[in-house]
C-alpha atoms as a PDB file:
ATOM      1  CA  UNK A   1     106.313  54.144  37.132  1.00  0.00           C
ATOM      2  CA  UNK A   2     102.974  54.376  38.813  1.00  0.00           C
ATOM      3  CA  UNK A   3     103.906  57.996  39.998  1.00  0.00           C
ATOM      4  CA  UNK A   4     104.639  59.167  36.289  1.00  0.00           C
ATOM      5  CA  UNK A   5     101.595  57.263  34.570  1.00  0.00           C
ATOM      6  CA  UNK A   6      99.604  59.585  37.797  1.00  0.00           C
ATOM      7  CA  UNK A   7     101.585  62.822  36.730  1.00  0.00           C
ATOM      8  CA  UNK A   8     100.548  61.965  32.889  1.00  0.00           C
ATOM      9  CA  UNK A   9      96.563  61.523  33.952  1.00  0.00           C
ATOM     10  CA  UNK A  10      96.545  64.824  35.680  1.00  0.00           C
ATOM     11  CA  UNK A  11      98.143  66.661  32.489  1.00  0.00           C
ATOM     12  CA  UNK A  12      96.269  65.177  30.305  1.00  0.00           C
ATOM     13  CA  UNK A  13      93.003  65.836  32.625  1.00  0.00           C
ATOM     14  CA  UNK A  14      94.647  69.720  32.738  1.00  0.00           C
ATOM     15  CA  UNK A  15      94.647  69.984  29.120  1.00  0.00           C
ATOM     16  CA  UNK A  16      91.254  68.384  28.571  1.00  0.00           C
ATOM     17  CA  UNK A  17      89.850  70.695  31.792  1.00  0.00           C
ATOM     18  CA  UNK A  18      91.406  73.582  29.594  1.00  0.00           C
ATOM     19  CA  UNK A  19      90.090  72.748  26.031  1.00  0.00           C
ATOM     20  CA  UNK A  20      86.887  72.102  27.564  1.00  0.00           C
ATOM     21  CA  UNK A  21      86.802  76.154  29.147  1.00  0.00           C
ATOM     22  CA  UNK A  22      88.266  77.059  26.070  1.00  0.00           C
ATOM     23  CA  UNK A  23      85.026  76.011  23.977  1.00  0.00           C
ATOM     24  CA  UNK A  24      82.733  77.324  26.764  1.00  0.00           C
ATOM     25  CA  UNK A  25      84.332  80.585  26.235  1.00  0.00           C
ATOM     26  CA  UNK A  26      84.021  80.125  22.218  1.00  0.00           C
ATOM     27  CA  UNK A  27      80.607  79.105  22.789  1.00  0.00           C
ATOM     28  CA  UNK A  28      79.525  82.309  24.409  1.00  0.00           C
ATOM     29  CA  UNK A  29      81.128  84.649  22.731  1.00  0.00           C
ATOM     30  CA  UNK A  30      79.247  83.249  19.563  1.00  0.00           C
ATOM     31  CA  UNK A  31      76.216  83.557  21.686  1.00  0.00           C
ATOM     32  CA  UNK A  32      77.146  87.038  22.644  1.00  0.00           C
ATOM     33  CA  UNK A  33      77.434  87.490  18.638  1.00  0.00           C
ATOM     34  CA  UNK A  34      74.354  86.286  18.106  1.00  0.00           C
ATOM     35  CA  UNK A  35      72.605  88.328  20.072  1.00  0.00           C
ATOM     36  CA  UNK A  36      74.048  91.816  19.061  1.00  0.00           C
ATOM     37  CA  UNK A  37      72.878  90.510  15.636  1.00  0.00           C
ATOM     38  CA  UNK A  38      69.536  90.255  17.158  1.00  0.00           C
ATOM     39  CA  UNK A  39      69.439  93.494  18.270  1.00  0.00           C
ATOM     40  CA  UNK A  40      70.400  94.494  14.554  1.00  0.00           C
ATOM     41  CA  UNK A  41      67.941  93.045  13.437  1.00  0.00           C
ATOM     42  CA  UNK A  42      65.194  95.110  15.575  1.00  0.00           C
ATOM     43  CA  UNK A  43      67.265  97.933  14.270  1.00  0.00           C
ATOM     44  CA  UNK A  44      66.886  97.075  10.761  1.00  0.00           C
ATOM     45  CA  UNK A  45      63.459  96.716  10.899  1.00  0.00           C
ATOM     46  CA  UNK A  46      62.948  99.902  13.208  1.00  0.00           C
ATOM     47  CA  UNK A  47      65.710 101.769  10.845  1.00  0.00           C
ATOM     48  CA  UNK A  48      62.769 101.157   7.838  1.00  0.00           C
ATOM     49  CA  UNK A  49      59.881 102.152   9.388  1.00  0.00           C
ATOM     50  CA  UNK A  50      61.360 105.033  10.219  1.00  0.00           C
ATOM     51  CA  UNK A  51      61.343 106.911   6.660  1.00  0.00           C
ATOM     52  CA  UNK A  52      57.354 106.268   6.587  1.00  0.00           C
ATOM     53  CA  UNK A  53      56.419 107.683  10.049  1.00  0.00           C
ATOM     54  CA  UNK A  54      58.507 110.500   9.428  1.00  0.00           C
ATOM     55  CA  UNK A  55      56.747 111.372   6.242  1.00  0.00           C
ATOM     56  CA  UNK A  56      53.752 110.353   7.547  1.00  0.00           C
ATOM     57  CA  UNK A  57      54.198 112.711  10.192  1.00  0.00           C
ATOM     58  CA  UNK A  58      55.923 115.690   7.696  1.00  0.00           C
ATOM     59  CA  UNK A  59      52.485 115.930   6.083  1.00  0.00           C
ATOM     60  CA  UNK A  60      51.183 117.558   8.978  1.00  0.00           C
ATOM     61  CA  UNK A  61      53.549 119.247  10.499  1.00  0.00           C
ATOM     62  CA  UNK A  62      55.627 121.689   8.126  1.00  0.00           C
ATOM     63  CA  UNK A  63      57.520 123.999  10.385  1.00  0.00           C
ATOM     64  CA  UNK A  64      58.990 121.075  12.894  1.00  0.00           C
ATOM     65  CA  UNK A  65      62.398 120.560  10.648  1.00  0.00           C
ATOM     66  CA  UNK A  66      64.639 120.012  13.178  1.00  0.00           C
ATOM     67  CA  UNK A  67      62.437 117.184  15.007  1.00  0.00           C
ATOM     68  CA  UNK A  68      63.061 115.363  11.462  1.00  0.00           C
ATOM     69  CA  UNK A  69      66.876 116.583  11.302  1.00  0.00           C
ATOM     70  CA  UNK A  70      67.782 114.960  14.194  1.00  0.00           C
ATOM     71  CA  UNK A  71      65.687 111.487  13.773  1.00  0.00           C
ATOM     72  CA  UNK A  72      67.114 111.432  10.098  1.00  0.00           C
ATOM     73  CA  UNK A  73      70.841 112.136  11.658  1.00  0.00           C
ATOM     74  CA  UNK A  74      70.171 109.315  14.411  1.00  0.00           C
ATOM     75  CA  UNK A  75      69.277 106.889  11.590  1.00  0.00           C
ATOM     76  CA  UNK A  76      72.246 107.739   9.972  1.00  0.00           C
ATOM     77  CA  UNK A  77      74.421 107.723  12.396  1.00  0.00           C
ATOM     78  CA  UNK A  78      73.548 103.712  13.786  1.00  0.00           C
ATOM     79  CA  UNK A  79      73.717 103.096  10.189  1.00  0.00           C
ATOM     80  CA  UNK A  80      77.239 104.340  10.121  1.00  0.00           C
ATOM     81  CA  UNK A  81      78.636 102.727  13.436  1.00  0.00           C
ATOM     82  CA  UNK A  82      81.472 100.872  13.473  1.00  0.00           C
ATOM     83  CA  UNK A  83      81.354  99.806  17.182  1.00  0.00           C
ATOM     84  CA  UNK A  84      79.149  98.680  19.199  1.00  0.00           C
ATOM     85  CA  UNK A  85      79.523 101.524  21.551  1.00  0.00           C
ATOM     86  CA  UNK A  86      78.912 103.611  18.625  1.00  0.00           C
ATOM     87  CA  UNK A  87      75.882 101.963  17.857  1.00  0.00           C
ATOM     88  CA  UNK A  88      74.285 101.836  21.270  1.00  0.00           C
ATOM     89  CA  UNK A  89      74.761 105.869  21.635  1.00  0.00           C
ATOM     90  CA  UNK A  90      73.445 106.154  18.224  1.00  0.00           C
ATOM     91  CA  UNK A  91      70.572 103.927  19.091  1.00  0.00           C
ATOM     92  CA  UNK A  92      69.720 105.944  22.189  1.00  0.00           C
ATOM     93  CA  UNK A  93      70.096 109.186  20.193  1.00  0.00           C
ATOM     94  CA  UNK A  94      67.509 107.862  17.985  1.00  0.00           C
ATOM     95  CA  UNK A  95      65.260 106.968  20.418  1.00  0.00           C
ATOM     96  CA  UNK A  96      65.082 110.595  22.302  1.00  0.00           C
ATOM     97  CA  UNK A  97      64.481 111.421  18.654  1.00  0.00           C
ATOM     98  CA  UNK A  98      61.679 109.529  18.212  1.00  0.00           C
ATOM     99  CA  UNK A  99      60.144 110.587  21.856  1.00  0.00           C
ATOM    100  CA  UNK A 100      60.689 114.425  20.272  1.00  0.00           C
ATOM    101  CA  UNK A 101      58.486 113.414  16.765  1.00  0.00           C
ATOM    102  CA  UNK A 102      55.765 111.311  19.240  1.00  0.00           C
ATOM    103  CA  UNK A 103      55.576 114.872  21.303  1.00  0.00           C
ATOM    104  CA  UNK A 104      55.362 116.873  18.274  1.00  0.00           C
ATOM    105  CA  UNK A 105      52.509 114.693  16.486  1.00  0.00           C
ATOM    106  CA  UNK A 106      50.277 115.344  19.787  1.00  0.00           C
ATOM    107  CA  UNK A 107      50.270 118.660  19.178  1.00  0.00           C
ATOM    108  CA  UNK A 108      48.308 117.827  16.270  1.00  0.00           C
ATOM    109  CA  UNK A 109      44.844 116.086  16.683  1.00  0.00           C
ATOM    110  CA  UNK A 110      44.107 115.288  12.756  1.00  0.00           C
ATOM    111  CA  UNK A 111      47.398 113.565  12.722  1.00  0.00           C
ATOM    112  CA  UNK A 112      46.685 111.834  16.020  1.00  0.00           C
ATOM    113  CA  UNK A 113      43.469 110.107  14.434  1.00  0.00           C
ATOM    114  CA  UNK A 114      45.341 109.259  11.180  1.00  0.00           C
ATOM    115  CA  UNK A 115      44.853 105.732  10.425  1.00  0.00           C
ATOM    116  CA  UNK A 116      48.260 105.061   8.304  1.00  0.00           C
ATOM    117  CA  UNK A 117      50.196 107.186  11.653  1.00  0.00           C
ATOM    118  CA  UNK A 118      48.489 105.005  14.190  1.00  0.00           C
ATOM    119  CA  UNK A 119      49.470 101.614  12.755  1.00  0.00           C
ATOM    120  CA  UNK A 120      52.921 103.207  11.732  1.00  0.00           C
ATOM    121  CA  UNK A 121      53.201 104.003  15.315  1.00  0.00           C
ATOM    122  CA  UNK A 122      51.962 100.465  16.576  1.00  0.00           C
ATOM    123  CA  UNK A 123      54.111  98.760  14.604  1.00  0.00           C
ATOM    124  CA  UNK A 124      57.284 101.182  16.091  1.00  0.00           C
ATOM    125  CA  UNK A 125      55.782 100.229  19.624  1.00  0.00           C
ATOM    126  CA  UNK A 126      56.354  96.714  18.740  1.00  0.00           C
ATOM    127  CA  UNK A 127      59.000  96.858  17.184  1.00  0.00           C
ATOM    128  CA  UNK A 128      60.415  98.947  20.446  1.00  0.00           C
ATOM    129  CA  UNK A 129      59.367  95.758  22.739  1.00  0.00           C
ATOM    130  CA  UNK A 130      60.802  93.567  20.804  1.00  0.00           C
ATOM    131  CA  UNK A 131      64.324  95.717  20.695  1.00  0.00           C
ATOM    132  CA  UNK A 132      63.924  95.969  24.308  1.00  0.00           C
ATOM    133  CA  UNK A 133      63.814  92.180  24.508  1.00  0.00           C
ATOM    134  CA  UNK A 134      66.908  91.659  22.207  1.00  0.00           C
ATOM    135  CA  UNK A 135      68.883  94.231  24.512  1.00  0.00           C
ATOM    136  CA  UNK A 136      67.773  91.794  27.704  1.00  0.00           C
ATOM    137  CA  UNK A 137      69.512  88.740  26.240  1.00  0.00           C
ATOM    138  CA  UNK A 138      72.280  90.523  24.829  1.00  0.00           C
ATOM    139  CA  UNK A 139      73.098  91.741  28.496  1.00  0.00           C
ATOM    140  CA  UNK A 140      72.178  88.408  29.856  1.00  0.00           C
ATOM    141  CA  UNK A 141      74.704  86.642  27.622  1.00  0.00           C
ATOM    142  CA  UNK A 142      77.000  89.218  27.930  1.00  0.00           C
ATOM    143  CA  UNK A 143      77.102  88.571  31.739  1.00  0.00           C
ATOM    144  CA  UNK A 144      77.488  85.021  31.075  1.00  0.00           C
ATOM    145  CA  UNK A 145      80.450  85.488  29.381  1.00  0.00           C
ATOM    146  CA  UNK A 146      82.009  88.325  31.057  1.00  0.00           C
ATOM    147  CA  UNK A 147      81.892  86.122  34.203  1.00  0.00           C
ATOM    148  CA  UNK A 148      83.653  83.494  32.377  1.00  0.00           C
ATOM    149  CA  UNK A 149      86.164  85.778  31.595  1.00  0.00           C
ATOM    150  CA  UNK A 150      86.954  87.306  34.648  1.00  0.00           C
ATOM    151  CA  UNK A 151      86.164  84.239  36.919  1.00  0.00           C
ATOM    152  CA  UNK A 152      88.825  81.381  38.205  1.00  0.00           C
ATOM    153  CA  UNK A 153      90.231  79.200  36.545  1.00  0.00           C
ATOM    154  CA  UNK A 154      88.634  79.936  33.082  1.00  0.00           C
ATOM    155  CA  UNK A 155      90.261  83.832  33.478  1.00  0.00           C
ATOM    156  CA  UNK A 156      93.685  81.932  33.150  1.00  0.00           C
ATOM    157  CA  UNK A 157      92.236  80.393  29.469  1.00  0.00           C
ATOM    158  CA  UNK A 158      90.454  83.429  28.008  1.00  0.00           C
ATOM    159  CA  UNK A 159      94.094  85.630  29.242  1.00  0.00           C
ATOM    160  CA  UNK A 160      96.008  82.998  27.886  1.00  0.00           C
ATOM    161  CA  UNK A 161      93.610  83.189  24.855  1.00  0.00           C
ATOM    162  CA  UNK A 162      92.966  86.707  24.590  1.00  0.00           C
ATOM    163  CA  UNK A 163      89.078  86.639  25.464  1.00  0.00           C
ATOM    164  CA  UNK A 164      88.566  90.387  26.164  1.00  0.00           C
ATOM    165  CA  UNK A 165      85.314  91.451  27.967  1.00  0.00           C
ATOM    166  CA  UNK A 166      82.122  92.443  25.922  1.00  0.00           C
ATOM    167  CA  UNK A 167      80.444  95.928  26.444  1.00  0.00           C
ATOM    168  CA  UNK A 168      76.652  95.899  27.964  1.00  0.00           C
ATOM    169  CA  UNK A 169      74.090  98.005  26.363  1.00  0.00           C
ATOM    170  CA  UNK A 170      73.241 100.793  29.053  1.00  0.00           C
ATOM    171  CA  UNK A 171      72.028 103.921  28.601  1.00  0.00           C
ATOM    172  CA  UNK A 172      73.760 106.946  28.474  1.00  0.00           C
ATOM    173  CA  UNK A 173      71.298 109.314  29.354  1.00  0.00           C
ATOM    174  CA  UNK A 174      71.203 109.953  33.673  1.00  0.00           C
ATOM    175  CA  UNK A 175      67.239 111.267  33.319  1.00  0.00           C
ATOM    176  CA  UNK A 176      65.780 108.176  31.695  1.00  0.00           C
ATOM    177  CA  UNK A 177      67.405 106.324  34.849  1.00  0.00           C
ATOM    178  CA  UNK A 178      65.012 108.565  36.638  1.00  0.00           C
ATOM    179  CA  UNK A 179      61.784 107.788  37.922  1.00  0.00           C
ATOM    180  CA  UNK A 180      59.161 110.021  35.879  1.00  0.00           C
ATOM    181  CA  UNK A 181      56.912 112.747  37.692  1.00  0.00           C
ATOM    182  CA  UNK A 182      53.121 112.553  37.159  1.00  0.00           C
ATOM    183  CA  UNK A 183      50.989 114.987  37.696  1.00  0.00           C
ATOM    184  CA  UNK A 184      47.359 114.820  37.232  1.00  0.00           C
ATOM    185  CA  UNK A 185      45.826 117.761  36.818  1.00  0.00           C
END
């Protein structure tokens, strides 16, 4: 008797063990949800300043068309993703856009000094820091969770579960892995 009240404990300590990884792995996959929706939300707010640097910068500069094509077809395409590999490529399409418009307006001096392009362009470098921080903890949790995932004994839950790894943000582009030349002339 003593022998099958033991056996009983240890299943019931299995199943308690399990629903206990179970909700770990719950718990930080809705972290892992939360924080892609925080990098949305830098999106957002970058995806809407967008329209008024680019027109702030159009003023000036008539004859740089496809500097704007390809910011406005970034734009459209993050708006348009449907995975979150989608949107990271997207993202980092749009921001080797927005390094081509930045090179563009220093060709131009008047625009350089314009008051309304300066703060529109502080506001993008904040905005920029602020997405860079999102992407941090969105990798961090990811981590956390992937770990859970693949790690013993809570791999046996999520398989059993069907807890599939989450997808880092990296970047997809080998020369901004690259450490930059400087030259001072």
């Amino acid at each position: 008797m003593l022998l099958f009240a033991v056996i009983i404990a240890f299943v019931l300590l299995l199943i308690f063990y399990g629903i206990s990884l179970f909700n770990t792995l719950i718990k930080n996959k809705a972290y892992a949800a939360e924080a892609y929706s925080g990098i949305d939300v830098q999106l957002k707010r970058r995806y809407d300043l967008i329209p008024n640097l680019v027109s702030a910068v159009k003023g000036y500069v008539k004859h740089e068309e496809s500097v704007f094509l390809k910011v406005t077809e970034a734009r459209t395409r993050i708006m348009s993703a449907t995975t979150a590999q989608e949107r990271f490529d997207a993202e980092n399409m749009l921001s080797q856009s927005l390094k081509s418009l930045f090179a563009v307006s220093e060709s131009y001096p008047t625009l350089k000094s314009d008051t309304s392009f300066l703060s529109l362009q502080q506001k993008l470098y904040d905005i920029e820091q602020e997405l860079e921080q999102a992407r941090r903890y969105y990798n961090a949790v990811v981590r956390n969770y992937n770990i859970l995932v693949e790690s013993f004994p809570s791999n046996v839950v999520a398989r059993m579960f069907g807890f599939g790894l989450l997808t880092y943000f990296e970047l997809d582009n080998e020369e901004e892995r690259k450490n930059p030349e400087v030259k001072l002339d």
